[in-house]
Protein backbone atom coordinates (compact mmCIF):
# COMPACT_ATOMS: atom_id res chain seq x y z
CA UNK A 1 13.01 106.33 112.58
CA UNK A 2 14.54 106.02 115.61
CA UNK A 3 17.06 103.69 114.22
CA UNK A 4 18.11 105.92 111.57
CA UNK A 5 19.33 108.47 113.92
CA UNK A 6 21.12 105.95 116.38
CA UNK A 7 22.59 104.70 113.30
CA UNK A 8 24.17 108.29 112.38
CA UNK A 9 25.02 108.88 115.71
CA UNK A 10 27.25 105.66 115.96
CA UNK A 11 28.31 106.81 112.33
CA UNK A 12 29.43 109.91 113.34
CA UNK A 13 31.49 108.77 116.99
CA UNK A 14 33.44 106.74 114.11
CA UNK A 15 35.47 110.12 113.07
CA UNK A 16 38.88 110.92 113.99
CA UNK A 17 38.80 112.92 117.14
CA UNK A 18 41.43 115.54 117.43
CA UNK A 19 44.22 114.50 119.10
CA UNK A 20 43.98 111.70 116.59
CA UNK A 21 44.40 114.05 113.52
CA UNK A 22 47.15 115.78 115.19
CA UNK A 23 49.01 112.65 115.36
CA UNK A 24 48.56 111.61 111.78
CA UNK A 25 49.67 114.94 110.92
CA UNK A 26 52.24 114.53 112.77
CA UNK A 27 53.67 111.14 111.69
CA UNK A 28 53.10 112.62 108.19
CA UNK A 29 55.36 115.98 108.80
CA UNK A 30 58.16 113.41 110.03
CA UNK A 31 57.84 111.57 107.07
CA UNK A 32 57.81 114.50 104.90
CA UNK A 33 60.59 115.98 106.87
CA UNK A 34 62.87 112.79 106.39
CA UNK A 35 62.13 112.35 102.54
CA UNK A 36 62.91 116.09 101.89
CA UNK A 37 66.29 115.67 104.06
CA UNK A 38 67.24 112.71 101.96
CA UNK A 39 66.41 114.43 98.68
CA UNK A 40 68.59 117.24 99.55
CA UNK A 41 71.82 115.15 100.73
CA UNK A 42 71.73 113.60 97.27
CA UNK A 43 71.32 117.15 95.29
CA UNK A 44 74.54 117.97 97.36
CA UNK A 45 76.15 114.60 96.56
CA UNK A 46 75.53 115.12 93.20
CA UNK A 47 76.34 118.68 92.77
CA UNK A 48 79.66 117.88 94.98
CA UNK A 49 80.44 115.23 92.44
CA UNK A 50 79.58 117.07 89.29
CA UNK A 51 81.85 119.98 90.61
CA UNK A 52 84.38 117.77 91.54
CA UNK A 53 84.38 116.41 88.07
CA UNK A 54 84.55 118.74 85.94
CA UNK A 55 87.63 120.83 87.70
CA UNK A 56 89.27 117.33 87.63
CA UNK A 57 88.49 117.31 83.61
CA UNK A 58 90.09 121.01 83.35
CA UNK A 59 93.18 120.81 84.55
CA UNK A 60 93.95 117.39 83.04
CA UNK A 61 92.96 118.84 79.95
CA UNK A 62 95.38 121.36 80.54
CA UNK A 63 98.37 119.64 81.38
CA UNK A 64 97.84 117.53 77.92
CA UNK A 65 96.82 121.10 76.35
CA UNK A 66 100.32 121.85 77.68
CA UNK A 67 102.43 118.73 77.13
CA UNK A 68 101.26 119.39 73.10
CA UNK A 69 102.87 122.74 73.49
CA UNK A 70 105.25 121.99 75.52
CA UNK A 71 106.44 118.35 75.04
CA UNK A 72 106.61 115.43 77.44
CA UNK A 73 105.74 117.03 81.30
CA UNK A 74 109.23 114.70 82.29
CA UNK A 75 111.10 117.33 80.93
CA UNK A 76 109.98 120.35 81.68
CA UNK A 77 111.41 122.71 84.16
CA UNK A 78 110.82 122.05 87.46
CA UNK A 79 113.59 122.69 90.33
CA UNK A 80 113.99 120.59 93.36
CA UNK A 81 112.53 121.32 96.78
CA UNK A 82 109.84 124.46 98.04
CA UNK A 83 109.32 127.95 96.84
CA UNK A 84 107.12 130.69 95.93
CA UNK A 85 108.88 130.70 92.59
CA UNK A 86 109.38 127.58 92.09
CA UNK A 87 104.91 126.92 92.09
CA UNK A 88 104.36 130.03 90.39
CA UNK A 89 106.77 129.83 87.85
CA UNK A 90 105.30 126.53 86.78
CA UNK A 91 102.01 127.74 86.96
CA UNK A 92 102.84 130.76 84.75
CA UNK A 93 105.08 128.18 82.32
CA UNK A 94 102.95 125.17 81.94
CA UNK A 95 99.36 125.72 83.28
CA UNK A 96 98.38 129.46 82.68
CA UNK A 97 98.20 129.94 79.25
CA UNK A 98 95.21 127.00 78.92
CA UNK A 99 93.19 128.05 81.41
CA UNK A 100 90.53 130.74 81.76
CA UNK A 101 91.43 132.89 85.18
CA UNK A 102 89.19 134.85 86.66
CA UNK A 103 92.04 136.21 89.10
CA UNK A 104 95.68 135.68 89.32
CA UNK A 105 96.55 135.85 93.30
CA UNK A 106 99.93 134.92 92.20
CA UNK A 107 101.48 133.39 95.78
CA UNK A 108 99.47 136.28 98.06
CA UNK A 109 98.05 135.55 101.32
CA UNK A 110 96.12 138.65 101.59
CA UNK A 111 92.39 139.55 101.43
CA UNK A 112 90.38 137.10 99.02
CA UNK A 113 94.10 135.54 98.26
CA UNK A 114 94.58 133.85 101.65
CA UNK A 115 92.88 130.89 101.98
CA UNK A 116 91.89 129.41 105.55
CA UNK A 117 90.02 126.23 106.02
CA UNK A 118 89.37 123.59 107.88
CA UNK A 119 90.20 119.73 107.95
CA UNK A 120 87.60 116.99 108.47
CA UNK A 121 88.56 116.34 111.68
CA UNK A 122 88.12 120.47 112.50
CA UNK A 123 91.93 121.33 112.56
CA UNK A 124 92.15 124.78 111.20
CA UNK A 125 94.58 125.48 108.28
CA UNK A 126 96.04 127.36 106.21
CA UNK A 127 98.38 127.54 102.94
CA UNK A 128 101.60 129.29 103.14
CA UNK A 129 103.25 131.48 100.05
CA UNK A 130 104.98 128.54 98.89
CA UNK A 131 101.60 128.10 96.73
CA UNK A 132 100.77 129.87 93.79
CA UNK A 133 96.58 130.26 93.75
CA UNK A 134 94.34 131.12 91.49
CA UNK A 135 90.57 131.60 91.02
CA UNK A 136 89.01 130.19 87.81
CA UNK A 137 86.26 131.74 85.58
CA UNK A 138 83.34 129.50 87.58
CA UNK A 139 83.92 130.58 91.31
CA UNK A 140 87.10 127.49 91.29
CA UNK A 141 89.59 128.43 93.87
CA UNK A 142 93.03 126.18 93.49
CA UNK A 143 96.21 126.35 94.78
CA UNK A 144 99.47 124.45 93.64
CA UNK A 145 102.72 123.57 94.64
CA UNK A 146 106.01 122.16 93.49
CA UNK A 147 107.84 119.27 95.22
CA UNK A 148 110.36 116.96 94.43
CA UNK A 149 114.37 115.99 94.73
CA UNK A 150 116.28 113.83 92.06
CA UNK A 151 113.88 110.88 92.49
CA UNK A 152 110.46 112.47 92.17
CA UNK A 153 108.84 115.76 90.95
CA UNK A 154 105.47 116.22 91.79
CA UNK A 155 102.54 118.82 92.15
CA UNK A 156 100.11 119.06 94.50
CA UNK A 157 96.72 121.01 94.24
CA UNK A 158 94.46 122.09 96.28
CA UNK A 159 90.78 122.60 94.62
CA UNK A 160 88.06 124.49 96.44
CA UNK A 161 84.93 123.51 94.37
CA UNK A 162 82.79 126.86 95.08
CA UNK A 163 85.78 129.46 95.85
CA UNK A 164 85.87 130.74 99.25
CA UNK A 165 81.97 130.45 99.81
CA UNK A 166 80.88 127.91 102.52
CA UNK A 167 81.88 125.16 103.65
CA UNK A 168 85.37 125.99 103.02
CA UNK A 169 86.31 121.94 104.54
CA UNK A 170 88.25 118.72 103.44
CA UNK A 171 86.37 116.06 101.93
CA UNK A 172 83.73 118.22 101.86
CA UNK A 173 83.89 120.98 99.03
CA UNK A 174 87.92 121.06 99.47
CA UNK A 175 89.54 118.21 97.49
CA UNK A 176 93.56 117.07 97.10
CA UNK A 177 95.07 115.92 93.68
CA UNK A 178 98.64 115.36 92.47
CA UNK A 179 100.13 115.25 89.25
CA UNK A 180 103.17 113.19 88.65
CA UNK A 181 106.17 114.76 86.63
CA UNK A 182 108.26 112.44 87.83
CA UNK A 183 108.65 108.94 90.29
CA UNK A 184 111.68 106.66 89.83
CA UNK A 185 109.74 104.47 92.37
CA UNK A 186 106.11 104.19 90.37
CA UNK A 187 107.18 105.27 86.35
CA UNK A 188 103.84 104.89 85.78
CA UNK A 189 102.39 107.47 87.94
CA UNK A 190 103.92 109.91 85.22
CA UNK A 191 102.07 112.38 83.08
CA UNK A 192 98.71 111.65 85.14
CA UNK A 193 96.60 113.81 87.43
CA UNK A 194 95.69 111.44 90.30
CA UNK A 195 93.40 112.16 93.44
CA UNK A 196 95.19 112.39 96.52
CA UNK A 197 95.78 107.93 98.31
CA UNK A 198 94.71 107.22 95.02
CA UNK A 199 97.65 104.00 95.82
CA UNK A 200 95.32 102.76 98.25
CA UNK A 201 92.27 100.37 98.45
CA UNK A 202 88.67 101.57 99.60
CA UNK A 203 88.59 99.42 102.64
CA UNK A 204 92.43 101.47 103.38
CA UNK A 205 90.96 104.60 102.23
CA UNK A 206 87.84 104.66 104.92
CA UNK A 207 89.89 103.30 107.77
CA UNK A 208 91.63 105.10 110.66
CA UNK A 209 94.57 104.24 110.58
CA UNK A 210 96.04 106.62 108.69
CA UNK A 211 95.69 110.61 109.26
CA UNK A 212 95.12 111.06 105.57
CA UNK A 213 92.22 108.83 104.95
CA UNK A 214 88.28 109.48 104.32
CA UNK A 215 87.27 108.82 107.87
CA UNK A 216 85.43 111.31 110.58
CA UNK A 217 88.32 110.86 112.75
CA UNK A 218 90.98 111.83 109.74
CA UNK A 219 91.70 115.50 107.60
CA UNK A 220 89.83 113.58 105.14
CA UNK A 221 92.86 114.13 102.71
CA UNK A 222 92.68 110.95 100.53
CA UNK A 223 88.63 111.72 100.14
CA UNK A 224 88.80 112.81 96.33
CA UNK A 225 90.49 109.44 95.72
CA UNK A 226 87.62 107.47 97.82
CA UNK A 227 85.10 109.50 95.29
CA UNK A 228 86.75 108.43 92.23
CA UNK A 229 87.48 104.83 93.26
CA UNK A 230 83.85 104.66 94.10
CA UNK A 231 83.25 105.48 90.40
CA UNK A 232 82.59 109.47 90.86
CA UNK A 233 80.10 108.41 93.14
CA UNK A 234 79.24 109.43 97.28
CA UNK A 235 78.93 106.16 98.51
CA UNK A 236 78.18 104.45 101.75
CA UNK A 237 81.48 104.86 104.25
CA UNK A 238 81.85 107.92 102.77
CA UNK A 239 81.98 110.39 106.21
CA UNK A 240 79.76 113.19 105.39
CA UNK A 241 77.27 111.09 102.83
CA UNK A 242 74.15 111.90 104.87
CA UNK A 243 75.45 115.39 105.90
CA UNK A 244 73.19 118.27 104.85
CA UNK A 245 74.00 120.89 103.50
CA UNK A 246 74.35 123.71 100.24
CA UNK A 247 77.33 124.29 98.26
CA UNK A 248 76.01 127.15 96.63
């Protein structure tokens, strides 16, 4: 008998004291805490991507909506140089009529109209009345704006995947894209709506040495083209890939 109970009293010094439990729980909660961080960095990726995507689809739907209407982009009316009229006029011409706008800010920089964000590297900007922006039916906010001389024609946009809401940063839910009217240099950059260093290669593109590129220390300008060289994917070398955060 008395066996029995020094047996269940050396059975029962066996459990966990605890501090011991503590720990475990501990080590668990990190664990937990980690996994749950890394599942909600790739939501974000993804959602950033899917976002990114399907703006990208719209308006290159809508410049070949508009080049069936309109004819071959090369010739339509464009003038040289930077205005006010010259972005919204396009806009009004080419783009407007295929799109479904939820508000036309025409070139305004007032109230919901002006737009003030931030580069990757934290410089504050924002976009003068030379751009003509709109919101789309989804929350979109994008601006556009004419440029060219007698060797190239080009427009640039600016695409805010969830409107003025948060982040409101480059590379982050602020992306760069240019479509080519013209270029007497690269013909066959024409009649295409191309991310922003999309001439570059992905070991370029993630470098330094340029202000434009997908790095920390850049404006993280050329980061839409890193996304879609990277096969609409967030990839490693991509800045902000573990970053965590909502676009809501």
């Amino acid at each position: 008998m008395f066996k029995f109970f020094d047996k269940k009293i050396k059975s029962h010094k066996k459990g966990n004291t605890m501090s011991e439990t503590l720990i475990a729980l501990t080590i668990v909660g990190v664990v937990f805490t980690i996994s749950m961080g890394t599942m909600v960095a790739d939501v974000n990726r993804n959602q950033t991507v899917e976002r990114l995507k399907k703006i990208y689809a719209s308006l290159a739907d809508t410049f070949n909506a508009s080049s069936i209407i309109n004819g071959n982009p090369k010739y339509w009316n464009i003038s040289d140089g930077l205005s006010d009229y010259n972005s919204y006029e396009f806009f009004t011409s080419y783009l407007k009529p295929s799109l479904v706008i939820l508000r036309d800010c025409k070139t305004s920089t007032q109230e919901d109209c002006n737009y003030i964000f931030k580069e990757m590297d934290g410089t504050e900007k924002s976009l003068n009345d030379s751009w003509a922006r709109f919101y789309l039916n989804d929350g979109t906010f994008v601006a556009l704006q004419t440029n060219g001389n007698d060797k190239y024609k080009v427009i640039y946009f600016y695409v805010d995947i969830n409107g003025k809401k948060r982040l409101n940063v480059v590379a982050r839910d602020i992306f760069i894209f240019e479509y080519w009217i013209e270029n007497a240099e690269h013909p066959e950059y024409e009649g295409k709506l191309l991310p922003f260093g999309h001439q570059y290669s992905r070991e370029q593109l993630i470098s330094a040495d340029d202000k434009n590129n997908c790095n920390v220390k850049t404006n993280g300008n050329y980061c839409s083209a890193l996304i879609m060289k990277d096969n609409w994917q967030i990839l490693q070398g991509y800045p902000w890939a573990q970053a965590r955060y909502v676009v809501k």
